[in-house]
N, C-alpha and C. Protein backbone atom coordinates (compact mmCIF):
# COMPACT_ATOMS: atom_id res chain seq x y z
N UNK A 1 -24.63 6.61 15.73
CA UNK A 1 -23.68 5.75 16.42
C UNK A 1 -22.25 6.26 16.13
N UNK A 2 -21.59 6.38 17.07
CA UNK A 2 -20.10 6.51 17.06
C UNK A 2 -19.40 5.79 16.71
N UNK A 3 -18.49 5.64 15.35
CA UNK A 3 -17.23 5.15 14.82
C UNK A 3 -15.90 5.48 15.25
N UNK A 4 -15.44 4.39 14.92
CA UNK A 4 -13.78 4.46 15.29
C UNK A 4 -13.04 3.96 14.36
N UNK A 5 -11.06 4.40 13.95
CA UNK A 5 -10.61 3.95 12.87
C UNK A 5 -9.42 3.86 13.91
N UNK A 6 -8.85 2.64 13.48
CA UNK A 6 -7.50 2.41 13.76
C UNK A 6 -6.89 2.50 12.56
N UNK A 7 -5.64 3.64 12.49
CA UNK A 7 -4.89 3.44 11.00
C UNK A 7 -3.08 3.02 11.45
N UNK A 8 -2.99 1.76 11.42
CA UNK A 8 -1.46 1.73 11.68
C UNK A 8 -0.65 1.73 10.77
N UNK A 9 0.76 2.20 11.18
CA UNK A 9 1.28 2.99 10.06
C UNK A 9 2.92 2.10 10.35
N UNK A 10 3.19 0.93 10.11
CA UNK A 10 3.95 -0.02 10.50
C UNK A 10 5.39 0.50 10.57
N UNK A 11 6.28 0.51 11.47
CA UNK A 11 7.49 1.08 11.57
C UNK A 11 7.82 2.50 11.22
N UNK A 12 6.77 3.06 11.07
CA UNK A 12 7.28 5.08 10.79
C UNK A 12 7.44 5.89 11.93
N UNK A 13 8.54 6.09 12.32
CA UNK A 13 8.66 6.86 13.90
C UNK A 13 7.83 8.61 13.28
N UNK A 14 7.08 9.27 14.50
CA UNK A 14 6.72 10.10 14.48
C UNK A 14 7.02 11.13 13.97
N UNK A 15 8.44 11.01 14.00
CA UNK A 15 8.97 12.67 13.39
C UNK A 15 9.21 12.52 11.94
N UNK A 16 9.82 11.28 11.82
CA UNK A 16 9.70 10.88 9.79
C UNK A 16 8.13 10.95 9.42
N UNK A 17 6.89 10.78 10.02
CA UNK A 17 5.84 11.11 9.61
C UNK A 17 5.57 12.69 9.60
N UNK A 18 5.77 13.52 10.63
CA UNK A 18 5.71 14.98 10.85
C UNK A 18 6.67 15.75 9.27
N UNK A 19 7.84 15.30 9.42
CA UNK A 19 8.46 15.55 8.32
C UNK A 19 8.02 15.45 6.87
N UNK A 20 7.46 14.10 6.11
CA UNK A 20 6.37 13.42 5.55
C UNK A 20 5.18 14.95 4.84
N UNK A 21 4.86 15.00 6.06
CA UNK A 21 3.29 15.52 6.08
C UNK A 21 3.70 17.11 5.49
N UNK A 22 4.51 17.47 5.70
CA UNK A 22 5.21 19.23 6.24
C UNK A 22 5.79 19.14 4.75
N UNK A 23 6.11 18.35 3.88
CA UNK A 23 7.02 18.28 2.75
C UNK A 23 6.28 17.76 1.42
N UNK A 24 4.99 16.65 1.99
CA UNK A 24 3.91 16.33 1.12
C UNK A 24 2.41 16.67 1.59
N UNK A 25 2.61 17.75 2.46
CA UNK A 25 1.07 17.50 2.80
C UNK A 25 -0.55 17.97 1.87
N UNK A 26 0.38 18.14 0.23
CA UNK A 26 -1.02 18.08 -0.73
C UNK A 26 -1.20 16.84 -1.16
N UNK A 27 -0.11 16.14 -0.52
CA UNK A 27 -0.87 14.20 -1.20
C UNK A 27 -0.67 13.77 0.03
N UNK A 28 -0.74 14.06 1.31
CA UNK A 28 -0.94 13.40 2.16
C UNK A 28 -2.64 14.24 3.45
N UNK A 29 -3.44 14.52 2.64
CA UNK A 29 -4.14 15.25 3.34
C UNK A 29 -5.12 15.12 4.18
N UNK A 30 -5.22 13.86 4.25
CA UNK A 30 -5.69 12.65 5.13
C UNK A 30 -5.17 13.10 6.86
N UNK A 31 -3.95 12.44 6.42
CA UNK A 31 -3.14 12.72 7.44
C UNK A 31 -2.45 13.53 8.18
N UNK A 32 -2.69 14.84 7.20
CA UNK A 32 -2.02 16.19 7.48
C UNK A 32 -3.51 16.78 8.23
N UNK A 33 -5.32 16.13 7.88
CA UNK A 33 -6.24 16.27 9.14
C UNK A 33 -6.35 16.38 10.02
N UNK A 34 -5.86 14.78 10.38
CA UNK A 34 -5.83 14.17 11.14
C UNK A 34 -4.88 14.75 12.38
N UNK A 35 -3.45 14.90 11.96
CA UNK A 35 -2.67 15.36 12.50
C UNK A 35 -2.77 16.79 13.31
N UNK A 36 -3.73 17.36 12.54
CA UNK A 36 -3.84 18.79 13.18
C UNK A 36 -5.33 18.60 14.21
N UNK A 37 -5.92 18.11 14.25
CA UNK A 37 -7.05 17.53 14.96
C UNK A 37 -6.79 17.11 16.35
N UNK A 38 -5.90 16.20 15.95
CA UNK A 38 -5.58 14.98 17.29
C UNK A 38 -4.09 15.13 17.71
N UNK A 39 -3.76 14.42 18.60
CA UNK A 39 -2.28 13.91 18.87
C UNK A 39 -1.55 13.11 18.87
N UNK A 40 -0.75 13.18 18.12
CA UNK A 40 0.24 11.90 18.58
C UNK A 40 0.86 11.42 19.53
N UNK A 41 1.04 10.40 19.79
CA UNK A 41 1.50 9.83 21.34
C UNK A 41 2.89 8.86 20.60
N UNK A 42 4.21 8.96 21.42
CA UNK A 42 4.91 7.57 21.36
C UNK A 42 4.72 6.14 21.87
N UNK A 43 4.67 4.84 21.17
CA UNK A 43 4.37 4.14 21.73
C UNK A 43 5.45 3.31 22.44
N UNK A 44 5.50 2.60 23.50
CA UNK A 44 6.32 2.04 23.67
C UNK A 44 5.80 0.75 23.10
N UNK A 45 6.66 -0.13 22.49
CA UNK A 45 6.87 -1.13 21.44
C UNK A 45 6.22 -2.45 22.49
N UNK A 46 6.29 -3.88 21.83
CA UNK A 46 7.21 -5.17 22.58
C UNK A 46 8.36 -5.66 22.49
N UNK A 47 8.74 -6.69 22.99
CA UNK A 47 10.00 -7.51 23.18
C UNK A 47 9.81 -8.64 22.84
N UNK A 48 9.82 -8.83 21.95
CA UNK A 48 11.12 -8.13 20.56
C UNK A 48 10.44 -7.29 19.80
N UNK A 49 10.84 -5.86 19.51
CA UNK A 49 9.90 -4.97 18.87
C UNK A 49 10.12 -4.84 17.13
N UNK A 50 9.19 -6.38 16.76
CA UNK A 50 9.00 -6.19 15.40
C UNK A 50 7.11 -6.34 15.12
N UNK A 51 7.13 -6.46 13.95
CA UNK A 51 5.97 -6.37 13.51
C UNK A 51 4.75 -7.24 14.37
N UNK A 52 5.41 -8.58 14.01
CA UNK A 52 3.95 -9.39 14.30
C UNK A 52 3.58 -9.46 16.23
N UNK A 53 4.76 -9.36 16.89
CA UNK A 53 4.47 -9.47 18.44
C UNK A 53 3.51 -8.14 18.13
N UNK A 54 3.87 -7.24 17.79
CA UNK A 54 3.43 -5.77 18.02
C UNK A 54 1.90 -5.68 17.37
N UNK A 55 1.55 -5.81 16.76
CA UNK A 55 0.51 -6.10 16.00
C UNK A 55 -0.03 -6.87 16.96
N UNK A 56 -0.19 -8.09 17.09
CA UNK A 56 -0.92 -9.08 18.22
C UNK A 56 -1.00 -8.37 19.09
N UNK A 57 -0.43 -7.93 20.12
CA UNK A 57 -0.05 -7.13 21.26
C UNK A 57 -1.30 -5.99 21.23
N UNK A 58 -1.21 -5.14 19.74
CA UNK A 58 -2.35 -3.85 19.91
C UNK A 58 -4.07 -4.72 20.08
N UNK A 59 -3.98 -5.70 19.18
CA UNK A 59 -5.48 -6.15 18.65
C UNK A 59 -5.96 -7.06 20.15
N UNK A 60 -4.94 -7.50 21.07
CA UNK A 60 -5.35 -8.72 21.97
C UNK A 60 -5.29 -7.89 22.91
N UNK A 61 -4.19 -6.76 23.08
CA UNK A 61 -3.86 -6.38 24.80
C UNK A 61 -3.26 -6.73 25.56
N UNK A 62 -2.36 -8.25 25.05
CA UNK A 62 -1.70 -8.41 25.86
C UNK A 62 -0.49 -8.59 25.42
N UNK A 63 0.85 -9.23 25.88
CA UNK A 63 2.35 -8.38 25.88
C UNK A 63 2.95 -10.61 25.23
N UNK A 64 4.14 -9.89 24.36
CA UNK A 64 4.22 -11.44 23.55
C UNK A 64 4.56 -12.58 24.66
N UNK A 65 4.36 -12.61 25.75
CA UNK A 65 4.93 -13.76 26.60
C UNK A 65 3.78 -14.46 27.58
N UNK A 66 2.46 -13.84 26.56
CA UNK A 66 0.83 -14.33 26.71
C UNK A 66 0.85 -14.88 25.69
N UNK A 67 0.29 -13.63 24.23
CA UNK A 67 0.40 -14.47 23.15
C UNK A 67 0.94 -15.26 22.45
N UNK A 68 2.77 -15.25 22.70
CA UNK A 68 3.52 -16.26 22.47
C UNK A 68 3.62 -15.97 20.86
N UNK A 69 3.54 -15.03 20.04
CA UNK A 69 3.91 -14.39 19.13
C UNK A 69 5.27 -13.93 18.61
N UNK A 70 6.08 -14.18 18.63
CA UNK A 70 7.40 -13.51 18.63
C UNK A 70 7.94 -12.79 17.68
N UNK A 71 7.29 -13.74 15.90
CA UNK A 71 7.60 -13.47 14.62
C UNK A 71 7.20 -13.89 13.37
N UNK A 72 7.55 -13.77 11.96
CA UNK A 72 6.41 -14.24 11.56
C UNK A 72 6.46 -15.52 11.25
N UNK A 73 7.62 -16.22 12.03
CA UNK A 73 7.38 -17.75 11.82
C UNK A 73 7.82 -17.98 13.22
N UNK A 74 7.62 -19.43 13.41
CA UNK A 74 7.36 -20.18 14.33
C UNK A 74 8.23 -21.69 14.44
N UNK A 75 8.58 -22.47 15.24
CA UNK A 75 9.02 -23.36 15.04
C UNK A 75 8.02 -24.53 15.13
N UNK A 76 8.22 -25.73 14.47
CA UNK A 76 6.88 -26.82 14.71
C UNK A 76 7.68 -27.90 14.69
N UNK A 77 7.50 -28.64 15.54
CA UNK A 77 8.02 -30.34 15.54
C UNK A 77 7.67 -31.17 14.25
N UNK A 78 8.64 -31.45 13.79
CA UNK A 78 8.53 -32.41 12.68
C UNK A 78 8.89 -34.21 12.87
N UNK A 79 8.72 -34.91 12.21
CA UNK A 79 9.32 -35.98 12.55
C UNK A 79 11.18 -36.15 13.21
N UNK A 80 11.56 -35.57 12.50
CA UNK A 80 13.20 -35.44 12.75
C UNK A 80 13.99 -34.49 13.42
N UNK A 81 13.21 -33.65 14.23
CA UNK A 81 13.70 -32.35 14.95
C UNK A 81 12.28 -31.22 14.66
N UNK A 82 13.41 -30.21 14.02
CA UNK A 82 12.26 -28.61 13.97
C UNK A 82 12.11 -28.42 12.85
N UNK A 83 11.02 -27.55 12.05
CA UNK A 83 10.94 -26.64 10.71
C UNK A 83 10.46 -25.41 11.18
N UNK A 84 10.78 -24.34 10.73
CA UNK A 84 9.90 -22.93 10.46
C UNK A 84 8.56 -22.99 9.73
N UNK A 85 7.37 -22.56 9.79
CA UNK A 85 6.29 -22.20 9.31
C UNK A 85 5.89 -20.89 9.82
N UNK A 86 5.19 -20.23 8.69
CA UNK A 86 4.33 -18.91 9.44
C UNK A 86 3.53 -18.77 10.15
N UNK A 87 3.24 -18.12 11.09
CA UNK A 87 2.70 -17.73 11.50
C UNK A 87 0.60 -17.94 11.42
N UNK A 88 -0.12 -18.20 11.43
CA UNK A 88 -1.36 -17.81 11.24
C UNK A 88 -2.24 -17.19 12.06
N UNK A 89 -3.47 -16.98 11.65
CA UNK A 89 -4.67 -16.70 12.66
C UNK A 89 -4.88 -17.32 13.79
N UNK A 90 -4.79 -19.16 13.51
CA UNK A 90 -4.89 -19.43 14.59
C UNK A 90 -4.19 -20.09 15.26
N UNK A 91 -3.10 -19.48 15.25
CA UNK A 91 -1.99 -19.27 16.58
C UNK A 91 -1.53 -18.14 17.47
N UNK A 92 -3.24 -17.05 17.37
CA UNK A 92 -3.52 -16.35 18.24
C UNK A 92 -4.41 -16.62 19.12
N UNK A 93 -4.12 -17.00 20.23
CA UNK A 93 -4.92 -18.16 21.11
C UNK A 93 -6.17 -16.87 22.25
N UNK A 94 -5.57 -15.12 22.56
CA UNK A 94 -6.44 -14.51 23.39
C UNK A 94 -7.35 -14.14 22.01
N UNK A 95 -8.40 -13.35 22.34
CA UNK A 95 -9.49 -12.58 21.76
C UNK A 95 -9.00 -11.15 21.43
N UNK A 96 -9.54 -10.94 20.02
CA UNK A 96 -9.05 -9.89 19.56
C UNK A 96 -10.18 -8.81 19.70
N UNK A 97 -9.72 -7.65 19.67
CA UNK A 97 -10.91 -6.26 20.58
C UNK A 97 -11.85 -6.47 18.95
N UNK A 98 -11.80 -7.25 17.74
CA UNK A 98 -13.52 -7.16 16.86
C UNK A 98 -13.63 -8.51 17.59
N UNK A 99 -13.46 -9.54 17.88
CA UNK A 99 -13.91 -10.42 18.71
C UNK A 99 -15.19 -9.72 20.16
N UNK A 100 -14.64 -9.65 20.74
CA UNK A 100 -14.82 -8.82 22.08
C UNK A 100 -16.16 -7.44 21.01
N UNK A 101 -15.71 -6.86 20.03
CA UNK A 101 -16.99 -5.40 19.55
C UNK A 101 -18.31 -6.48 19.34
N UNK A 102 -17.57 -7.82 18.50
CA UNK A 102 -18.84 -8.33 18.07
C UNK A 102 -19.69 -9.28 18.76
N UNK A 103 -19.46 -9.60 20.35
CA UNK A 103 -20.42 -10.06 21.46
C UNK A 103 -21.12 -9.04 21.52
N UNK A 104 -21.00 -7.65 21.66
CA UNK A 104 -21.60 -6.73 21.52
C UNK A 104 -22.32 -6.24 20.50
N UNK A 105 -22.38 -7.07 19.20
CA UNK A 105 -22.90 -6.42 18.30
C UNK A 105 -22.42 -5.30 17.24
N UNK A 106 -21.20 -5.39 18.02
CA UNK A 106 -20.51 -3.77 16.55
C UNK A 106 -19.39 -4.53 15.73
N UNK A 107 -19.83 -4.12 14.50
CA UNK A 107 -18.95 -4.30 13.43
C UNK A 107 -18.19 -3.67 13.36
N UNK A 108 -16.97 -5.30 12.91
CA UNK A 108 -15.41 -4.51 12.16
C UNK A 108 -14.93 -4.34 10.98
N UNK A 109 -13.82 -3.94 10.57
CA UNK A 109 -13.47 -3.82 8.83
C UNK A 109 -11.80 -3.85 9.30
N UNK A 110 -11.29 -5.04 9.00
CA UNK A 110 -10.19 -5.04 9.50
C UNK A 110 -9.54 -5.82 7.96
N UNK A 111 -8.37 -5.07 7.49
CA UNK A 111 -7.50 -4.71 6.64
C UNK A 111 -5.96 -4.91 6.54
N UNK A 112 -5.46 -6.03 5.99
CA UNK A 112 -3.97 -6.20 6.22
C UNK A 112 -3.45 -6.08 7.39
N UNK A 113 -3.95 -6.69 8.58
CA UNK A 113 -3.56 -6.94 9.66
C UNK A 113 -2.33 -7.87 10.10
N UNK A 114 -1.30 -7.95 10.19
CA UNK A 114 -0.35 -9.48 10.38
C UNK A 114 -0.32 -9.84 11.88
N UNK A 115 -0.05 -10.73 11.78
CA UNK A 115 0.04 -12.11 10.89
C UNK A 115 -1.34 -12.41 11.28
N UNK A 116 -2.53 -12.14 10.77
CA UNK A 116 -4.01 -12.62 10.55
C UNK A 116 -3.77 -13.17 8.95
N UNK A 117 -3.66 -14.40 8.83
CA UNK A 117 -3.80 -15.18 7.70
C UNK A 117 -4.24 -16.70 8.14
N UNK A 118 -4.92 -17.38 7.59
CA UNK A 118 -6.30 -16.41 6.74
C UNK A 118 -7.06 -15.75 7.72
N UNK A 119 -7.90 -15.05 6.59
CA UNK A 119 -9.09 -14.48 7.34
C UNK A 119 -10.06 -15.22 8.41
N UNK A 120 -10.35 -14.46 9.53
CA UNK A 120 -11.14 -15.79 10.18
C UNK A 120 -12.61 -15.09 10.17
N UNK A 121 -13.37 -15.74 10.64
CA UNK A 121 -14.71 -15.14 10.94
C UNK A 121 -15.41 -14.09 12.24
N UNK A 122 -15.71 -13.17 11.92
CA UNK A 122 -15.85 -12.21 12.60
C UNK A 122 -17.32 -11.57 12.32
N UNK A 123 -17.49 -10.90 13.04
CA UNK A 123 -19.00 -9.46 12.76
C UNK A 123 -18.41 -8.30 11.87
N UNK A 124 -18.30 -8.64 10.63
CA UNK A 124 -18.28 -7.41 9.79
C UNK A 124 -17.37 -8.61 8.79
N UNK A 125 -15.86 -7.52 8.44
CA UNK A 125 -15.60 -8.25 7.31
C UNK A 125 -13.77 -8.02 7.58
N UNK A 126 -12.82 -8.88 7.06
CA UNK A 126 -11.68 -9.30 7.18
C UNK A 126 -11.10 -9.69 5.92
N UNK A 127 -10.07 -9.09 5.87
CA UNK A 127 -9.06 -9.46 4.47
C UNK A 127 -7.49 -9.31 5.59
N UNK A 128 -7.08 -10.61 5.07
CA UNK A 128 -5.86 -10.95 5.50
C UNK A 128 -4.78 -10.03 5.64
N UNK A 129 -3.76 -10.04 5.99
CA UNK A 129 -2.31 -9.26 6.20
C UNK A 129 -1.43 -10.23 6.01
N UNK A 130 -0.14 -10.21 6.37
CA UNK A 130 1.09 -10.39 5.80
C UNK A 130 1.29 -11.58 7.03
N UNK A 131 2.36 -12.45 6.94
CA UNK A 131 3.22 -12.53 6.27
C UNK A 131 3.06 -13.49 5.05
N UNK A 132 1.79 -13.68 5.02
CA UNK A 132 1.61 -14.70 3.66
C UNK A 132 0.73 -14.04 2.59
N UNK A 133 1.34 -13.59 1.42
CA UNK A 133 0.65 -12.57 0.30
C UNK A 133 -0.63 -13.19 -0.86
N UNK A 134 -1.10 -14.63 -0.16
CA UNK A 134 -2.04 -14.71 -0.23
C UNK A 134 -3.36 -14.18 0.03
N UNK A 135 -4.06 -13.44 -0.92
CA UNK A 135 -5.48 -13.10 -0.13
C UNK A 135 -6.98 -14.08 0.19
N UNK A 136 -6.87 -13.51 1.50
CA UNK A 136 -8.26 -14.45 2.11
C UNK A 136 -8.78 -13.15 2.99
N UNK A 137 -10.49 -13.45 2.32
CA UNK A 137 -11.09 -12.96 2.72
C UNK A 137 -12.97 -13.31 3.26
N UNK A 138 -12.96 -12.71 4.49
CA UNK A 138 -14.25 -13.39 5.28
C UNK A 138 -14.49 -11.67 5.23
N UNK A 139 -16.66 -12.15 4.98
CA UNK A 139 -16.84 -13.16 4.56
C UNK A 139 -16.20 -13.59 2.84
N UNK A 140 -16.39 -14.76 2.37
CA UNK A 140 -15.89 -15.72 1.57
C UNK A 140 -16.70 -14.89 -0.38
N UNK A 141 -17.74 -14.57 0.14
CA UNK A 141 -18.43 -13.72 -0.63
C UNK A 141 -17.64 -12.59 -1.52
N UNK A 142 -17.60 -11.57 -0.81
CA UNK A 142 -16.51 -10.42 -1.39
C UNK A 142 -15.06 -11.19 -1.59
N UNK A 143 -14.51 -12.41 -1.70
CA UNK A 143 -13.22 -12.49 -2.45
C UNK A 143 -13.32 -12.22 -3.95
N UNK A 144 -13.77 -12.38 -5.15
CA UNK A 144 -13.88 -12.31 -6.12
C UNK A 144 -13.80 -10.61 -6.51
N UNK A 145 -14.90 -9.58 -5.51
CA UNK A 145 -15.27 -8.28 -5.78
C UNK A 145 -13.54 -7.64 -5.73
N UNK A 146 -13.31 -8.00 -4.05
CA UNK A 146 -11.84 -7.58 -3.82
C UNK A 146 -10.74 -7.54 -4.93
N UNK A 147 -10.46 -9.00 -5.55
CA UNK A 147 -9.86 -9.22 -6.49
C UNK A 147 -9.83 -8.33 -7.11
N UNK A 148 -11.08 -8.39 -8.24
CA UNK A 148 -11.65 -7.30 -9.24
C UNK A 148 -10.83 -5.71 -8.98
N UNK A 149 -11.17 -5.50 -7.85
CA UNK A 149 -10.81 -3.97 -7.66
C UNK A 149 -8.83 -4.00 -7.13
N UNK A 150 -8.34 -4.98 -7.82
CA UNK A 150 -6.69 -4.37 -7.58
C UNK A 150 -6.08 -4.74 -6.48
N UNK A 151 -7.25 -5.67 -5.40
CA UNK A 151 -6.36 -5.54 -4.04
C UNK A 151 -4.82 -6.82 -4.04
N UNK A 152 -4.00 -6.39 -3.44
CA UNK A 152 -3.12 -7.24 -3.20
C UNK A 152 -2.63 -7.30 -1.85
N UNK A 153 -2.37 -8.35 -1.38
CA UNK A 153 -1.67 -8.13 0.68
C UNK A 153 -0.84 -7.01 0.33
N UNK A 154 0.29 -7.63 -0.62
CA UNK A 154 1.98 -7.37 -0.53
C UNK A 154 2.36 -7.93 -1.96
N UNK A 155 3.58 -6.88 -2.06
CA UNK A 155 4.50 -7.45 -3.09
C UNK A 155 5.23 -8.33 -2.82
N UNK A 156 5.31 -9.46 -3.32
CA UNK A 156 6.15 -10.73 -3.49
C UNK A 156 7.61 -10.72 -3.86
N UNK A 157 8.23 -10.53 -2.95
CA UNK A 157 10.15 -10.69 -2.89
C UNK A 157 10.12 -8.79 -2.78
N UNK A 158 9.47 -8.52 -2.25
CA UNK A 158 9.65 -6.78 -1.82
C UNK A 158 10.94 -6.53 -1.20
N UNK A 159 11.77 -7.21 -0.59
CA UNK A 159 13.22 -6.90 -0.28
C UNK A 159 14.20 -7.06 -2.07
N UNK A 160 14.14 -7.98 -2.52
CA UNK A 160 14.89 -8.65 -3.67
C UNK A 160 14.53 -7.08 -4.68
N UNK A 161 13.42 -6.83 -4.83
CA UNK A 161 12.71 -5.90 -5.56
C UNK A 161 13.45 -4.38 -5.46
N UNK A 162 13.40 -3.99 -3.87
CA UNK A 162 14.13 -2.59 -3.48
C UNK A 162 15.63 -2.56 -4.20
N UNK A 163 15.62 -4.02 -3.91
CA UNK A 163 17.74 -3.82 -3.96
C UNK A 163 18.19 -3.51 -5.57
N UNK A 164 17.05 -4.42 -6.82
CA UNK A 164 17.43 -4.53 -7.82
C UNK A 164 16.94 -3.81 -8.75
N UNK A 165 15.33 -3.44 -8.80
CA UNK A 165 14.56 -2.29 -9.68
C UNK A 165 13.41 -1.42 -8.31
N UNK A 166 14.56 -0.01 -7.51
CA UNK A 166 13.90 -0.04 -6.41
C UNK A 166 12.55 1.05 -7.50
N UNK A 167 12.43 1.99 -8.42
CA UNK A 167 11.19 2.56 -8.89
C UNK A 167 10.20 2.09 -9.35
N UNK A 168 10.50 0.81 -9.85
CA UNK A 168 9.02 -0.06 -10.37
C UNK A 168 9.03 -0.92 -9.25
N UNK A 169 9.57 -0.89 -8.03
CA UNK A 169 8.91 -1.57 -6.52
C UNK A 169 8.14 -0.60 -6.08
N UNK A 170 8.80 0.85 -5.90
CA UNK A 170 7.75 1.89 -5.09
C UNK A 170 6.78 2.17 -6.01
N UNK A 171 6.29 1.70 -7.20
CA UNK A 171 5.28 2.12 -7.55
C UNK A 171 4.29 0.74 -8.05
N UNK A 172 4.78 -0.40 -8.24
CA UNK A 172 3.81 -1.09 -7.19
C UNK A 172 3.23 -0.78 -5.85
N UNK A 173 4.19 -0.66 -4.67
CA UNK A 173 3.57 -0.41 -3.56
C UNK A 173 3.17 1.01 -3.35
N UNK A 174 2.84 1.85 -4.07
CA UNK A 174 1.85 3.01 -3.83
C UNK A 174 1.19 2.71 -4.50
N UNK A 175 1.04 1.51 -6.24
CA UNK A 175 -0.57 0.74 -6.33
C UNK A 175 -1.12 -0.26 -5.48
N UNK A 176 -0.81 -0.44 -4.58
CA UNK A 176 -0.98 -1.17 -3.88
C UNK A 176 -1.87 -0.44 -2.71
N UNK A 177 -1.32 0.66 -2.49
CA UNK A 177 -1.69 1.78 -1.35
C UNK A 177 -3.26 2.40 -1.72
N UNK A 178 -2.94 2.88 -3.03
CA UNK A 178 -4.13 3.34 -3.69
C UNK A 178 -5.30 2.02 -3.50
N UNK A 179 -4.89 0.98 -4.04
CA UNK A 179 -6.28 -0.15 -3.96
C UNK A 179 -6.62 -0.32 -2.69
N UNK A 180 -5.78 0.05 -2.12
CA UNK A 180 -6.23 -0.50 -0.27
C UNK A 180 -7.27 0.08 -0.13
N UNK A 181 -6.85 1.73 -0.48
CA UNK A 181 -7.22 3.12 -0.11
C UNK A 181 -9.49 2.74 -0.47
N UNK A 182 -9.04 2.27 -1.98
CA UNK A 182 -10.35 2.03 -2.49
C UNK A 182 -11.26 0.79 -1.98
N UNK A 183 -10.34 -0.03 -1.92
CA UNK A 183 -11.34 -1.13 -1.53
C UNK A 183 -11.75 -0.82 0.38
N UNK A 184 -10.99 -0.13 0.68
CA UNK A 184 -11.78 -0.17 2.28
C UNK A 184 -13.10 1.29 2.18
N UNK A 185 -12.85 1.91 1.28
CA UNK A 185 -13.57 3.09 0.99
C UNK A 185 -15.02 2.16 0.47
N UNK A 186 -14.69 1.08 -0.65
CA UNK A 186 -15.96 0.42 -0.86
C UNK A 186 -16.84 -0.40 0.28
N UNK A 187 -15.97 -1.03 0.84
CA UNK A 187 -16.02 -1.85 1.90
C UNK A 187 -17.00 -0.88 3.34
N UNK A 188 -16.13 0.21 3.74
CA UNK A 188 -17.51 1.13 4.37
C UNK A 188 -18.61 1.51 4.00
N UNK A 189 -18.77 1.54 2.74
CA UNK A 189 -19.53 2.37 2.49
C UNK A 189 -20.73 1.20 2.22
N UNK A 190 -20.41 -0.14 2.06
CA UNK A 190 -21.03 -1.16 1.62
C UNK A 190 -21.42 -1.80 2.26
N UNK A 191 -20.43 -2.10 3.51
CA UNK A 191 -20.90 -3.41 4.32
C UNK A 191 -20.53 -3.22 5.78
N UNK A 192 -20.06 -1.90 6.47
CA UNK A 192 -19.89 -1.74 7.50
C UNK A 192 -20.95 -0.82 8.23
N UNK A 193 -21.81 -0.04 7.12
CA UNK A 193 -22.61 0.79 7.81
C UNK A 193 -23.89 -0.02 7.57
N UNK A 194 -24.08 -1.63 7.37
CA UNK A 194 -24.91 -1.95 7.25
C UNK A 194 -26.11 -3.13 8.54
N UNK A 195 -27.25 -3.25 8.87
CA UNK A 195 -27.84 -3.49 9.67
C UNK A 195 -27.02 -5.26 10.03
N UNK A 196 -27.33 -5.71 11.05
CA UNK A 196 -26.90 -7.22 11.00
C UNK A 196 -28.12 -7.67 11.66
């Protein structure tokens, strides 16, 4: 059976990756593969071209003035006017393409996706994304394993962090990179190539 990987690479324009690869490509060799294999394409973005429209936009297909996505918060009627809240799972109202694989039967492994918080239920397996650095993970089973092995969404005050101790931020978030790296490596090898 034929596999597929989506690897998104959140705000890195093409040529800062080309550059990247050409300057690190003995620790980036993944991608320095990949790169010579396949092609890169530019994408054109949404409106407003930040994270979470854009993200919704790839996984649903359709453009933020369907999904109604804009950012990672939202406004909600309160008793006395408005408040901000984030964003969640389910205030993605179309079907997402592992929605749509798993009427069909094919499993997903979907990984820090935003704004997917919490995890919802799907054919295969789901660990949350940003903007809330809580982890949730479906199924409910592997939360404990995940844990165990280092995973984290995100670093907590990651702006506050850059400005004030930016070397012990970037090296959280390349441990952070590394656990991803491992736990989706366990995660295939465990529960995606497996019968349903």
């Amino acid at each position: 059976m034929k596999r597929m990987a989506i690897v998104g690479l959140d705000g890195l324009p093409p040529n800062i990756l080309e550059l990247l690869i050409e300057h690190f490509s003995n620790k980036l060799s993944f991608l320095s593969d990949c790169l010579s294999s396949y092609t890169i394409h530019k994408m054109e973005s949404t409106i407003p071209y930040i994270t979470p429209p854009a993200w919704v936009s790839i996984t649903t297909g359709v453009n933020p003035g369907k999904h109604a996505i804009y950012d990672f918060f939202k406004l909600k009627r309160v008793y006395n006017g408005f408040d901000l809240s984030p964003v969640s799972s389910y205030d993605v109202k179309y079907p997402c393409f592992w929605n749509i694989l798993g009427k069909y039967k094919l499993t997903s492994l979907i990984v820090n996706v935003p704004p997917f918080y919490p995890a919802i239920p799907l054919r295969g397996v789901m660990i949350s994304g940003p903007p809330i650095t809580k982890l949730s993970v479906f199924p409910k089973y592997l939360l404990p394993t995940i844990k165990h092995m280092g995973y984290k969404v995100d670093i907590d005050n990651v702006g506050i962090g850059l400005r004030y101790d930016k070397v012990n931020t970037l090296k959280k978030m390349i441990n952070i990179v590394h656990s991803r790296i491992k736990v989706c490596k366990y995660l295939m090898n465990k529960y995606l190539y497996q019968k349903y």
